[in-house]
PDB file of N, CA and C in Angstrom:
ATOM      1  N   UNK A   1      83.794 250.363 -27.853  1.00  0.00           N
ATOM      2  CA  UNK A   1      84.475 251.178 -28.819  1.00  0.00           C
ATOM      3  C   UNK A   1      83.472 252.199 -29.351  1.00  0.00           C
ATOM      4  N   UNK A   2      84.323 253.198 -29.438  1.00  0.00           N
ATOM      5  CA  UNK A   2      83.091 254.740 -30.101  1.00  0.00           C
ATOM      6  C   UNK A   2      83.707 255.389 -31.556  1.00  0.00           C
ATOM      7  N   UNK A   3      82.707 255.089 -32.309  1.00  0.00           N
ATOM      8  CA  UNK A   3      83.116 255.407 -33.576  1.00  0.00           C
ATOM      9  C   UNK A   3      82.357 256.920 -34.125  1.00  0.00           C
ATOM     10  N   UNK A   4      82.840 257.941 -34.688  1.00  0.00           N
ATOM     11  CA  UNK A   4      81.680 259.064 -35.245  1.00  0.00           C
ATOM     12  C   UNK A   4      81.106 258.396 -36.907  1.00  0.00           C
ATOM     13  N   UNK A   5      80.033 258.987 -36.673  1.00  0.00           N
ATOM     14  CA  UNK A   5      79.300 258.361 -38.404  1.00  0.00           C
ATOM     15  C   UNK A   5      78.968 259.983 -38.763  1.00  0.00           C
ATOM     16  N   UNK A   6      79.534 260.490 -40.220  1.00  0.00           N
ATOM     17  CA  UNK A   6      79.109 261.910 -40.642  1.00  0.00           C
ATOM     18  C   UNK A   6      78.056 261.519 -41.045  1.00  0.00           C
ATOM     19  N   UNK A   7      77.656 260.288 -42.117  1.00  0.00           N
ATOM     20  CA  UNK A   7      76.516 260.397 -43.035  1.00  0.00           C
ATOM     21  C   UNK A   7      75.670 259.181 -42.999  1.00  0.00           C
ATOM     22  N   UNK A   8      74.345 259.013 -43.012  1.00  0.00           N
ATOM     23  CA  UNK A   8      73.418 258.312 -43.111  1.00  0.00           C
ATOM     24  C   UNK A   8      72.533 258.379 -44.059  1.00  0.00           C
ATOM     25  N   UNK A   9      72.725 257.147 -44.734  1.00  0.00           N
ATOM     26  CA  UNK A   9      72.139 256.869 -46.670  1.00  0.00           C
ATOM     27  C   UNK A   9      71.304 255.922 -46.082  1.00  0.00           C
ATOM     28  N   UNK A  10      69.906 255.869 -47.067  1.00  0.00           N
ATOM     29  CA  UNK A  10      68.514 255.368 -46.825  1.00  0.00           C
ATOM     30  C   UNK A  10      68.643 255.128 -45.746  1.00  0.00           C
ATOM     31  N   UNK A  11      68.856 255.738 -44.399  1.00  0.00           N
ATOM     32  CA  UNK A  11      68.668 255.110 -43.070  1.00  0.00           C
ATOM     33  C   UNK A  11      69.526 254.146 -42.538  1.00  0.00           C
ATOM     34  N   UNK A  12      70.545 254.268 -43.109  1.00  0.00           N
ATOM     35  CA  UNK A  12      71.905 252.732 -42.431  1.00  0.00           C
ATOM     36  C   UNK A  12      72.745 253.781 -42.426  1.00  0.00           C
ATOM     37  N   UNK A  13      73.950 253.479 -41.939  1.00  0.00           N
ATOM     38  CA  UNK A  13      75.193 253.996 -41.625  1.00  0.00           C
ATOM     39  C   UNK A  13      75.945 253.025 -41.714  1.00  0.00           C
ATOM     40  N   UNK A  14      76.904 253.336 -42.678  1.00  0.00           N
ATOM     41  CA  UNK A  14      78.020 252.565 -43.003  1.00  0.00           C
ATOM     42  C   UNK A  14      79.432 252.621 -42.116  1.00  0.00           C
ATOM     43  N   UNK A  15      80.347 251.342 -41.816  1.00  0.00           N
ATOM     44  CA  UNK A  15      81.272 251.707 -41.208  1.00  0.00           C
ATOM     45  C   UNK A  15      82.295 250.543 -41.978  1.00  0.00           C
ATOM     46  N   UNK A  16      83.505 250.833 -41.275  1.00  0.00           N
ATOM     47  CA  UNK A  16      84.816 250.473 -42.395  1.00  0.00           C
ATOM     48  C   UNK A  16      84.559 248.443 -41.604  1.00  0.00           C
ATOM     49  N   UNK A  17      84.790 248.146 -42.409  1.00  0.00           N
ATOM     50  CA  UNK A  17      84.820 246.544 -41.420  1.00  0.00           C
ATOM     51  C   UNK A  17      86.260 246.270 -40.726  1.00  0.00           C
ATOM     52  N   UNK A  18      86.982 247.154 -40.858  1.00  0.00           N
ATOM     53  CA  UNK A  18      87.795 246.924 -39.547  1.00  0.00           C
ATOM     54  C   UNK A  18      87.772 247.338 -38.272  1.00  0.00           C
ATOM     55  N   UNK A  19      86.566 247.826 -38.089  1.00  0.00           N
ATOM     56  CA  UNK A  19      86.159 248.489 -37.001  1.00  0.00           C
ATOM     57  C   UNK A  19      84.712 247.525 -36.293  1.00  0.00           C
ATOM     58  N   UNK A  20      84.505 246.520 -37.109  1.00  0.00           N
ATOM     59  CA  UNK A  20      83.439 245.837 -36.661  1.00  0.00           C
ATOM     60  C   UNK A  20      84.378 244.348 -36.825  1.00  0.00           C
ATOM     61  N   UNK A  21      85.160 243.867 -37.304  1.00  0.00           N
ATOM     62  CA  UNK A  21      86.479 242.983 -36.481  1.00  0.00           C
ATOM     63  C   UNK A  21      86.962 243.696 -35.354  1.00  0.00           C
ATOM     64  N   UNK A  22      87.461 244.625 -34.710  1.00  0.00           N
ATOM     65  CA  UNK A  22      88.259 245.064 -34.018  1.00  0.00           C
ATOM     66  C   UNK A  22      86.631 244.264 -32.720  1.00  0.00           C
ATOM     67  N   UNK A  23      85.554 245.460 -32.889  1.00  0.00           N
ATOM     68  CA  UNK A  23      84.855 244.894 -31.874  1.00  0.00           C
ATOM     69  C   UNK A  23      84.735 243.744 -31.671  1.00  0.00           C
ATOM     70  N   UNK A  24      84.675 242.927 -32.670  1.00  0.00           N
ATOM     71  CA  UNK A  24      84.081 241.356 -32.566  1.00  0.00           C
ATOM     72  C   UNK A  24      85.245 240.567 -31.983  1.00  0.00           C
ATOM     73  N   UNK A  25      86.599 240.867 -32.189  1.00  0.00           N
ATOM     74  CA  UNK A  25      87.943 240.339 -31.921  1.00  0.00           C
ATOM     75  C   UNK A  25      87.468 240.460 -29.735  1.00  0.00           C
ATOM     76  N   UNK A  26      87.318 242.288 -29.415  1.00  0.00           N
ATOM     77  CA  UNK A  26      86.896 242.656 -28.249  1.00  0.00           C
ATOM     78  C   UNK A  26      86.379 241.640 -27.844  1.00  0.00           C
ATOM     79  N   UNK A  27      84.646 241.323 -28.228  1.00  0.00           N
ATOM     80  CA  UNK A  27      83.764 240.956 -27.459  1.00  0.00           C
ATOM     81  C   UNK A  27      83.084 242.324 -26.996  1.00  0.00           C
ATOM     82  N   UNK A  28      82.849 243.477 -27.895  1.00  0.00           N
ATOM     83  CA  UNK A  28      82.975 244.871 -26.788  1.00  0.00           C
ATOM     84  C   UNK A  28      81.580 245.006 -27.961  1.00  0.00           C
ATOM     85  N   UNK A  29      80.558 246.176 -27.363  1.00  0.00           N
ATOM     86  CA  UNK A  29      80.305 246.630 -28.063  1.00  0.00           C
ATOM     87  C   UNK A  29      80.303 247.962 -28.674  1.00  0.00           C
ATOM     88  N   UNK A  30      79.318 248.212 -29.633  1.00  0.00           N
ATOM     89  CA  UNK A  30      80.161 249.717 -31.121  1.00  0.00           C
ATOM     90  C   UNK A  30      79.045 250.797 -31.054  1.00  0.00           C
ATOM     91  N   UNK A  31      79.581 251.702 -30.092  1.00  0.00           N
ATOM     92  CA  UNK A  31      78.362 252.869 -30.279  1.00  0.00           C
ATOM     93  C   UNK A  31      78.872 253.794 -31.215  1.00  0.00           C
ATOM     94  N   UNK A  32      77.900 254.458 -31.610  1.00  0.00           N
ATOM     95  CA  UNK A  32      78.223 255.165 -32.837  1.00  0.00           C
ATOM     96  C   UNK A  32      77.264 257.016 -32.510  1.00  0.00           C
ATOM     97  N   UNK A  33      78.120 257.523 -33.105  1.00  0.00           N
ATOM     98  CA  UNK A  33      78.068 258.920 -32.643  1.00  0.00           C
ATOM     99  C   UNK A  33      77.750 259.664 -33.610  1.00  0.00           C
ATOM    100  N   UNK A  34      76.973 260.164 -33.500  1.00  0.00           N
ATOM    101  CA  UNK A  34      76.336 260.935 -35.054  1.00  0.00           C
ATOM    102  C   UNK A  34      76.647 262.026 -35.802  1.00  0.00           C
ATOM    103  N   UNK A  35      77.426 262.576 -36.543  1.00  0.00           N
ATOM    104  CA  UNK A  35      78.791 263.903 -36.291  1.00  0.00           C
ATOM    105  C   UNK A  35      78.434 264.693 -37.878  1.00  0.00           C
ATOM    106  N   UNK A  36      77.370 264.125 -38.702  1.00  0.00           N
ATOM    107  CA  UNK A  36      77.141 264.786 -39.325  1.00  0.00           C
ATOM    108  C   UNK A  36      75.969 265.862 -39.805  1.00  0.00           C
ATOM    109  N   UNK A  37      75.720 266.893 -40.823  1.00  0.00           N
ATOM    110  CA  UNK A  37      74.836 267.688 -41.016  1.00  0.00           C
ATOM    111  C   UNK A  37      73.224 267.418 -40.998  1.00  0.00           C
ATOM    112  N   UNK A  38      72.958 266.106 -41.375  1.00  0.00           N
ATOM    113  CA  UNK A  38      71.379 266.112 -41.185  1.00  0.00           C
ATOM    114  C   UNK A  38      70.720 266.132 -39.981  1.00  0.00           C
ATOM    115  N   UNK A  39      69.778 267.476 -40.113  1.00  0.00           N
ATOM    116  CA  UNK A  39      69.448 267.793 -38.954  1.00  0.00           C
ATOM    117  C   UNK A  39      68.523 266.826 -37.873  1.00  0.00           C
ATOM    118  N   UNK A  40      68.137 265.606 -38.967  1.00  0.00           N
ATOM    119  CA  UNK A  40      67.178 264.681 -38.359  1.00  0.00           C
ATOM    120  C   UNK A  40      67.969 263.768 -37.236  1.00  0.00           C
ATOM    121  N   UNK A  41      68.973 263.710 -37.398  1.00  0.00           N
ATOM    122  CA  UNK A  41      69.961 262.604 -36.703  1.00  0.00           C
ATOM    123  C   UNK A  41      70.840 263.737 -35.769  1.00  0.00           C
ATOM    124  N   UNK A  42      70.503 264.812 -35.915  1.00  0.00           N
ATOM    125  CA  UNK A  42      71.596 265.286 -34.706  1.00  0.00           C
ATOM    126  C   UNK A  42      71.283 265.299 -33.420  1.00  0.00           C
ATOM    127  N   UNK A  43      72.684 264.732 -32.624  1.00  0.00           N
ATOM    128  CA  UNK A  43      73.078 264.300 -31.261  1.00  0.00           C
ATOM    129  C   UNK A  43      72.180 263.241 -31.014  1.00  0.00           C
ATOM    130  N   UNK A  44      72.358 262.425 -31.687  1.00  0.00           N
ATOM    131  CA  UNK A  44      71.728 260.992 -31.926  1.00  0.00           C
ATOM    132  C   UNK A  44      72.983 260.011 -32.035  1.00  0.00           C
ATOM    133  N   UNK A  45      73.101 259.154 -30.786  1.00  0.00           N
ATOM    134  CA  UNK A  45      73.871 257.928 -31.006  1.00  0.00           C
ATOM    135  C   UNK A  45      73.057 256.174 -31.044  1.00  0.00           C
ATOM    136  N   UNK A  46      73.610 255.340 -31.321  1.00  0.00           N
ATOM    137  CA  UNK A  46      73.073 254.122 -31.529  1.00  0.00           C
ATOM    138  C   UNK A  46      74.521 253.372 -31.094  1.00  0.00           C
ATOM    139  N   UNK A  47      74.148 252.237 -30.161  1.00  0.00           N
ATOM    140  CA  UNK A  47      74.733 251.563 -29.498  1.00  0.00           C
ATOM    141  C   UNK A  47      74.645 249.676 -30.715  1.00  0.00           C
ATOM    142  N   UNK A  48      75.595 248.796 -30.813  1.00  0.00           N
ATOM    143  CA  UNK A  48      75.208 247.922 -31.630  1.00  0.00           C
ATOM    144  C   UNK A  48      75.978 247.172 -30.629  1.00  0.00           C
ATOM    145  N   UNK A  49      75.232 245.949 -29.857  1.00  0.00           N
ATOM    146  CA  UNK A  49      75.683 245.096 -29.138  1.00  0.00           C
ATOM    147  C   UNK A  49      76.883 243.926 -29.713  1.00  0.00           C
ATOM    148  N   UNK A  50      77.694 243.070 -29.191  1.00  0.00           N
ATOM    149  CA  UNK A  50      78.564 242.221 -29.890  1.00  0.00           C
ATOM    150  C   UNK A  50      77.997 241.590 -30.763  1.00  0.00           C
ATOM    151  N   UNK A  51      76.991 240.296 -30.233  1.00  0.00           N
ATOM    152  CA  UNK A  51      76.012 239.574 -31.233  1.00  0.00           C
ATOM    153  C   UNK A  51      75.513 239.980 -32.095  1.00  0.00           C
ATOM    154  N   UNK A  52      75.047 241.458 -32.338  1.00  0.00           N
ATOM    155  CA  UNK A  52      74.792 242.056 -33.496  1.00  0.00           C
ATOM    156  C   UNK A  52      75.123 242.227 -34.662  1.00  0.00           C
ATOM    157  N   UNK A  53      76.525 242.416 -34.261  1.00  0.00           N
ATOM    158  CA  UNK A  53      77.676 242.830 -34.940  1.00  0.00           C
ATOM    159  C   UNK A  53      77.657 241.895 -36.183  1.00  0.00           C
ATOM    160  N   UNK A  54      77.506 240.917 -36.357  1.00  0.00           N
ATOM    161  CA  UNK A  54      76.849 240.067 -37.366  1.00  0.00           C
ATOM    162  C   UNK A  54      76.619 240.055 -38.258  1.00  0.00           C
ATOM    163  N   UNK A  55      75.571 240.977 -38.071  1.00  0.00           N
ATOM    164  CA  UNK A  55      74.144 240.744 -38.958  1.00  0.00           C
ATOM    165  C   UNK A  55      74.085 241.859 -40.109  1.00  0.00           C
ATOM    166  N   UNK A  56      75.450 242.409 -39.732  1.00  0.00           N
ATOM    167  CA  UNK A  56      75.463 243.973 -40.523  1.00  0.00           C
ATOM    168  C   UNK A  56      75.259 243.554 -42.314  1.00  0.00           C
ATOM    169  N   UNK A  57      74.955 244.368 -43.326  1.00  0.00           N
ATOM    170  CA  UNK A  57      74.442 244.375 -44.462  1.00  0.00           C
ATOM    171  C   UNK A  57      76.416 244.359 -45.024  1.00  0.00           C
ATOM    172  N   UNK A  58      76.973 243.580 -45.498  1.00  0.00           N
ATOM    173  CA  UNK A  58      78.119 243.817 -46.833  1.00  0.00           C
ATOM    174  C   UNK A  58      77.595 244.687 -47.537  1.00  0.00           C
ATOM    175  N   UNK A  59      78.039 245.665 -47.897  1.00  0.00           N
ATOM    176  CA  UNK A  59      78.065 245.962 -49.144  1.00  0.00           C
ATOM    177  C   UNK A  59      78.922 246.207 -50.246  1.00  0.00           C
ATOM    178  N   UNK A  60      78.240 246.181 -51.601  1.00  0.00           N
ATOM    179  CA  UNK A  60      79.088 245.367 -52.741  1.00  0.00           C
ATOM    180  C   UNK A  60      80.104 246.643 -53.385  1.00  0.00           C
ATOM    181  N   UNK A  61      80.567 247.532 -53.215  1.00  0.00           N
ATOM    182  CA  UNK A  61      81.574 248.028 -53.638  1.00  0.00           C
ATOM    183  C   UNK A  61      83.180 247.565 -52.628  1.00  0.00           C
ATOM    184  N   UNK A  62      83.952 247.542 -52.898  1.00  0.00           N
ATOM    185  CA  UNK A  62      85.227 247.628 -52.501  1.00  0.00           C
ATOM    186  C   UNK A  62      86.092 248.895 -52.750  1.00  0.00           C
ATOM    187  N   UNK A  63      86.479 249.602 -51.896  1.00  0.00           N
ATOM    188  CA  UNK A  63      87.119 250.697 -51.794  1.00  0.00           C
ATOM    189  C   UNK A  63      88.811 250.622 -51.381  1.00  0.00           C
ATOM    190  N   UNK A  64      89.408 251.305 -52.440  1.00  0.00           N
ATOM    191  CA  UNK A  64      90.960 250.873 -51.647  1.00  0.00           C
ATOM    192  C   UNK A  64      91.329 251.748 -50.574  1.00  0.00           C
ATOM    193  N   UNK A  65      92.289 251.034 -49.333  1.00  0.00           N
ATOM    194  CA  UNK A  65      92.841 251.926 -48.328  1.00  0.00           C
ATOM    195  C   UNK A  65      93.546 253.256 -48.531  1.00  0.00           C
ATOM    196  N   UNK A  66      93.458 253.811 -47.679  1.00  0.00           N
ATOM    197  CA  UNK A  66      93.817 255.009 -47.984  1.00  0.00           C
ATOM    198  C   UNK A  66      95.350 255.188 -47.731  1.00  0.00           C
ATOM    199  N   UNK A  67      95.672 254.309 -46.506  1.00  0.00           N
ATOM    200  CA  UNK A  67      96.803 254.286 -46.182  1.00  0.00           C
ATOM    201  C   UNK A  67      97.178 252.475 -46.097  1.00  0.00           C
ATOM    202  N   UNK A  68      98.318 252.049 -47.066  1.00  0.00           N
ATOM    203  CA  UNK A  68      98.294 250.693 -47.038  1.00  0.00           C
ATOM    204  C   UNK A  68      97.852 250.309 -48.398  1.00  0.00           C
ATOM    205  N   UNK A  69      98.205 248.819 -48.773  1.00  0.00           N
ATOM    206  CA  UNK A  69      97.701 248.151 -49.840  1.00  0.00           C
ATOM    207  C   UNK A  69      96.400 247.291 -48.902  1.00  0.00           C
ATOM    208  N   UNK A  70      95.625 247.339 -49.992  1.00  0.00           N
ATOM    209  CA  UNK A  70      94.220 246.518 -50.337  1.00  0.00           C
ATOM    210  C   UNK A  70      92.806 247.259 -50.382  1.00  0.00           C
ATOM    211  N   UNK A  71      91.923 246.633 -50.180  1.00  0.00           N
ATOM    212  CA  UNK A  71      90.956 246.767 -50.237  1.00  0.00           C
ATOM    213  C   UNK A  71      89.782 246.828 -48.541  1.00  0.00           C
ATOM    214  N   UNK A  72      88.864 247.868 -48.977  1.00  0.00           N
ATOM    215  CA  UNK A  72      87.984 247.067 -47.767  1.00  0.00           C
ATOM    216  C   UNK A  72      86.381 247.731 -48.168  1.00  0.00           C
ATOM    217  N   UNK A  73      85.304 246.873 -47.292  1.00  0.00           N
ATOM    218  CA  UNK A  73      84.181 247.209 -47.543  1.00  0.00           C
ATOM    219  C   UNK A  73      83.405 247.878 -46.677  1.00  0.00           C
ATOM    220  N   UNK A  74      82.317 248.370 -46.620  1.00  0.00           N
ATOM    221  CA  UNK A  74      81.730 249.352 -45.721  1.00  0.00           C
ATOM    222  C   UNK A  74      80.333 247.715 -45.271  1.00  0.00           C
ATOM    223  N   UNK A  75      79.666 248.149 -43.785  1.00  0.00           N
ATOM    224  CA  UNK A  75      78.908 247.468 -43.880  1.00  0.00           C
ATOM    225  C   UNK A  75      78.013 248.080 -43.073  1.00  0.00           C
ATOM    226  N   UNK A  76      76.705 248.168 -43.392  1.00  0.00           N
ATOM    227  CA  UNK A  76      75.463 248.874 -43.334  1.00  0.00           C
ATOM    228  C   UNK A  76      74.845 248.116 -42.227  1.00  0.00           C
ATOM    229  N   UNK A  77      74.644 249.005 -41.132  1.00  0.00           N
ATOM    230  CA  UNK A  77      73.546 248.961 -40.429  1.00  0.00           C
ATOM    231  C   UNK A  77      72.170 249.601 -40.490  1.00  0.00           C
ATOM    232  N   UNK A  78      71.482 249.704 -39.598  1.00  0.00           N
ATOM    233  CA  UNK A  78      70.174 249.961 -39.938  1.00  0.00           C
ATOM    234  C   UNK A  78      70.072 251.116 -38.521  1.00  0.00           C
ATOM    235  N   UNK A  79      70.145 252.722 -39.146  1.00  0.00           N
ATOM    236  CA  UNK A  79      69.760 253.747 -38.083  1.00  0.00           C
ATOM    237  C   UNK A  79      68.908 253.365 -37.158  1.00  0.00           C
ATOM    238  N   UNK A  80      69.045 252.924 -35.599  1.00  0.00           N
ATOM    239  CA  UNK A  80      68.115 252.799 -34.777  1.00  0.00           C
ATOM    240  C   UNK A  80      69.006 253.352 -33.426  1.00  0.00           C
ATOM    241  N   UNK A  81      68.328 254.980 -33.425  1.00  0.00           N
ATOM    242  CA  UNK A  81      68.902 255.229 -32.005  1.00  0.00           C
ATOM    243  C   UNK A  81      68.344 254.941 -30.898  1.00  0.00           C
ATOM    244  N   UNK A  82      69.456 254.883 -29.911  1.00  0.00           N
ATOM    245  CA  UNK A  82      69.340 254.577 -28.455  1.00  0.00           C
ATOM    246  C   UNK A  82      68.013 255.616 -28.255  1.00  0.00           C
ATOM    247  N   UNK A  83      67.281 254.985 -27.098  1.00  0.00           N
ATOM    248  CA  UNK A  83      65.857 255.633 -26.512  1.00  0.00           C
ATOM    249  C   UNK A  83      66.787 256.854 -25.667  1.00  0.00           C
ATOM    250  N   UNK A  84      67.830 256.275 -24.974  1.00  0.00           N
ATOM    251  CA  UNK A  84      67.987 257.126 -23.829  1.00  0.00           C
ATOM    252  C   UNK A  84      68.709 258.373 -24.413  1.00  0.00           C
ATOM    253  N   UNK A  85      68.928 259.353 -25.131  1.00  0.00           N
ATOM    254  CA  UNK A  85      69.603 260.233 -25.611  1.00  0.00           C
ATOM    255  C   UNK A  85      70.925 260.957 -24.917  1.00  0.00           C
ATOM    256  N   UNK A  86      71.051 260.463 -23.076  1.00  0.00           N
ATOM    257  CA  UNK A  86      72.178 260.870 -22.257  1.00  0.00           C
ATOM    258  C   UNK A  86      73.212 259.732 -22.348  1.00  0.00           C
ATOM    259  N   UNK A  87      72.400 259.089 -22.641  1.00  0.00           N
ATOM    260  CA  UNK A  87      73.661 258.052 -22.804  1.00  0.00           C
ATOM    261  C   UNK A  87      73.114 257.028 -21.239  1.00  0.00           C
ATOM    262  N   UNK A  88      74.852 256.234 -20.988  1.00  0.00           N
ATOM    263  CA  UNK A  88      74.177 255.323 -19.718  1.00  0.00           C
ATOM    264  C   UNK A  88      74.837 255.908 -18.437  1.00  0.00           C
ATOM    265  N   UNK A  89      74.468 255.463 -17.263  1.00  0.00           N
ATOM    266  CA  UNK A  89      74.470 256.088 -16.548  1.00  0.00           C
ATOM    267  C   UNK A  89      75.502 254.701 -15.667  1.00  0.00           C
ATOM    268  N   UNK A  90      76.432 255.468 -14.766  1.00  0.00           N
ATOM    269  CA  UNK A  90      77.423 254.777 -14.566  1.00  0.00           C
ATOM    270  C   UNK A  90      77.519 254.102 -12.752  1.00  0.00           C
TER     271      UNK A  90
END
């Protein structure tokens, strides 16, 4: 699964946790595509294997859906891009 990330705070990138169930439900893993303005991270992706998927940081705000009742949380990884910058080769 390929997700875009606009913004990267102290070096993690946050993503919605239904998108890190969806993978984990997969078995797949979550590359992430780097789509926003800081020039340090551009065309920079990071790949996060299943087992990983884990280990991600909760974090403590709760945000309501945008579409739908409830709630959900963002959960922080830790910016580490892929070495290979083309991506993989098929």
């Amino acid at each position: 699964m390929t997700k875009k990330v606009k913004t990267i705070w102290q070096g993690k990138a946050g993503l919605h946790e239904k998108y890190i169930k969806e993978a984990l439900e997969k078995a797949e893993e979550l590359e992430l595509l780097y789509a926003g303005t800081q020039a340090q991270y551009k065309n920079q992706r990071m790949t996060i294997a299943p087992e990983q998927l884990r280990s991600g940081e909760i974090g403590k705000e709760a945000y309501p859906e945008k579409h739908g009742e409830g709630f959900y949380r963002l959960i922080y990884f830790k910016w580490t891009p892929d070495k290979n910058p083309q991506g993989k080769l098929l």
